[in-house]
Protein backbone atom coordinates (compact mmCIF):
# COMPACT_ATOMS: atom_id res chain seq x y z
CA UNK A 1 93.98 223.58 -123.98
CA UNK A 2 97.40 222.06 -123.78
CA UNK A 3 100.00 224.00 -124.19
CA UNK A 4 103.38 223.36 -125.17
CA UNK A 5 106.22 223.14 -122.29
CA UNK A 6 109.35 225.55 -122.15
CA UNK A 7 113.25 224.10 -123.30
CA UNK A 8 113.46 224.91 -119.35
CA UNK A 9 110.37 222.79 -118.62
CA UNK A 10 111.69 220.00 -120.26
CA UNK A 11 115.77 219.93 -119.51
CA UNK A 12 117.52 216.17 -120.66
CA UNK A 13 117.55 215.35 -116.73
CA UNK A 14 113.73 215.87 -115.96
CA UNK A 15 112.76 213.90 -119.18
CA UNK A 16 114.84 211.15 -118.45
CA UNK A 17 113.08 210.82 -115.05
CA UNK A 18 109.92 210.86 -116.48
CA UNK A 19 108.07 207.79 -116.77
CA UNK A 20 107.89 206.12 -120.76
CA UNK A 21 104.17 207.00 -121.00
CA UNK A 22 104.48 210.14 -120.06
CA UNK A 23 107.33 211.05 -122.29
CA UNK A 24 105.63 208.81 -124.91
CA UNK A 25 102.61 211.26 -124.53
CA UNK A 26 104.91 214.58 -124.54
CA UNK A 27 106.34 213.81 -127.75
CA UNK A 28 102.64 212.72 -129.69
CA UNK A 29 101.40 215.99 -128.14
CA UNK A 30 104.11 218.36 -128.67
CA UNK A 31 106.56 217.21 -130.94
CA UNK A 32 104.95 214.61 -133.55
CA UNK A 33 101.63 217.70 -132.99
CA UNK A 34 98.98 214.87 -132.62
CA UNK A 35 95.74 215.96 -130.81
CA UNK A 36 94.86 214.34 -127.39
CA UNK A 37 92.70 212.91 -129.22
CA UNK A 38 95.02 210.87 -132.00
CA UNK A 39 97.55 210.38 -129.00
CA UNK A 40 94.57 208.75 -126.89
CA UNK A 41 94.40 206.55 -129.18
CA UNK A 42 97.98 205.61 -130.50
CA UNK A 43 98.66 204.53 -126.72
CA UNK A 44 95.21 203.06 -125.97
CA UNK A 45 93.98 205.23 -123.06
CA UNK A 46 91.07 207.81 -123.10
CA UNK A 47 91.41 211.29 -123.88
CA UNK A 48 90.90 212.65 -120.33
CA UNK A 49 93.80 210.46 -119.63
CA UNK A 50 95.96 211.91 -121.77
CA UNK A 51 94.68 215.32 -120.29
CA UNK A 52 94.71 215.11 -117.35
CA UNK A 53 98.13 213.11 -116.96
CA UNK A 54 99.79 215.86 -119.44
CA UNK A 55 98.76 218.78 -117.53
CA UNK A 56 99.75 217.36 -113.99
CA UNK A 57 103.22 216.90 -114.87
CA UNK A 58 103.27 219.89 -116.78
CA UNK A 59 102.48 221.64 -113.72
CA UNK A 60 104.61 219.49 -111.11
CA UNK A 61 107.69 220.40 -113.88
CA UNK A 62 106.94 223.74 -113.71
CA UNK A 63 107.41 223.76 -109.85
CA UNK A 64 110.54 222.03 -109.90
CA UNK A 65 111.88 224.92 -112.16
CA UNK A 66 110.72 227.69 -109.82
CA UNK A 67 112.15 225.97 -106.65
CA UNK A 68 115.35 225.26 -109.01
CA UNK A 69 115.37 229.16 -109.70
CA UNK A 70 115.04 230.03 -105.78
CA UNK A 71 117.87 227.79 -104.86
CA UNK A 72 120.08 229.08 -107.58
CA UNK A 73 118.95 232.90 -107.44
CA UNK A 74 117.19 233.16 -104.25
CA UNK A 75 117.06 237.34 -104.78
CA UNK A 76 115.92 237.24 -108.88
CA UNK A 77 112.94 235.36 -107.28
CA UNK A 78 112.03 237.94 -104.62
CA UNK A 79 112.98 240.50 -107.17
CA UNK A 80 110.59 239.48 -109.78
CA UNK A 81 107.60 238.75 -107.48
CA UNK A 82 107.79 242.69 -105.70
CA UNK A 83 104.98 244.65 -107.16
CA UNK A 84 106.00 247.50 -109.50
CA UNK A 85 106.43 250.84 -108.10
CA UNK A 86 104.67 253.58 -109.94
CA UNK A 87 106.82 256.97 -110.66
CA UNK A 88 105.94 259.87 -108.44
């Protein structure tokens, strides 16, 4: 199941850089709320296309916003990945 990318995902710089299709697929999914299925077919591909193409760069913007965060906050992203400590 898709789901819909964060405001951080999807900042005006990274969707500029992404290629037409893919922000032409973006928007049927998650904006105009088409199924894979509808948007498979408004730009002529299959659905596993759609799928599959969606979720990679879903996942390759997602790591660009965690290395962003570790550049910019090195110590928030140590901080939030240190277990919890239990009280004694």
């Amino acid at each position: 199941m898709l789901r819909r990318p964060s405001n951080a995902l999807l900042s005006a710089a990274s969707w500029k850089r992404l290629p037409a299709r893919e922000r032409m697929m973006l928007t049927l999914l998650f904006y105009e709320k088409l199924t894979p299925t509808e948007t498979a077919r408004a730009l002529g591909c299959s659905v596993r296309d759609v799928v599959r193409t969606v979720e990679a760069r879903l996942e390759r913007l997602s790591r660009a916003a965690r290395l962003t965060l570790v550049v910019r906050n090195p110590r928030a992203v140590a901080h939030a990945e240190e277990p919890r400590r239990r009280a004694a």
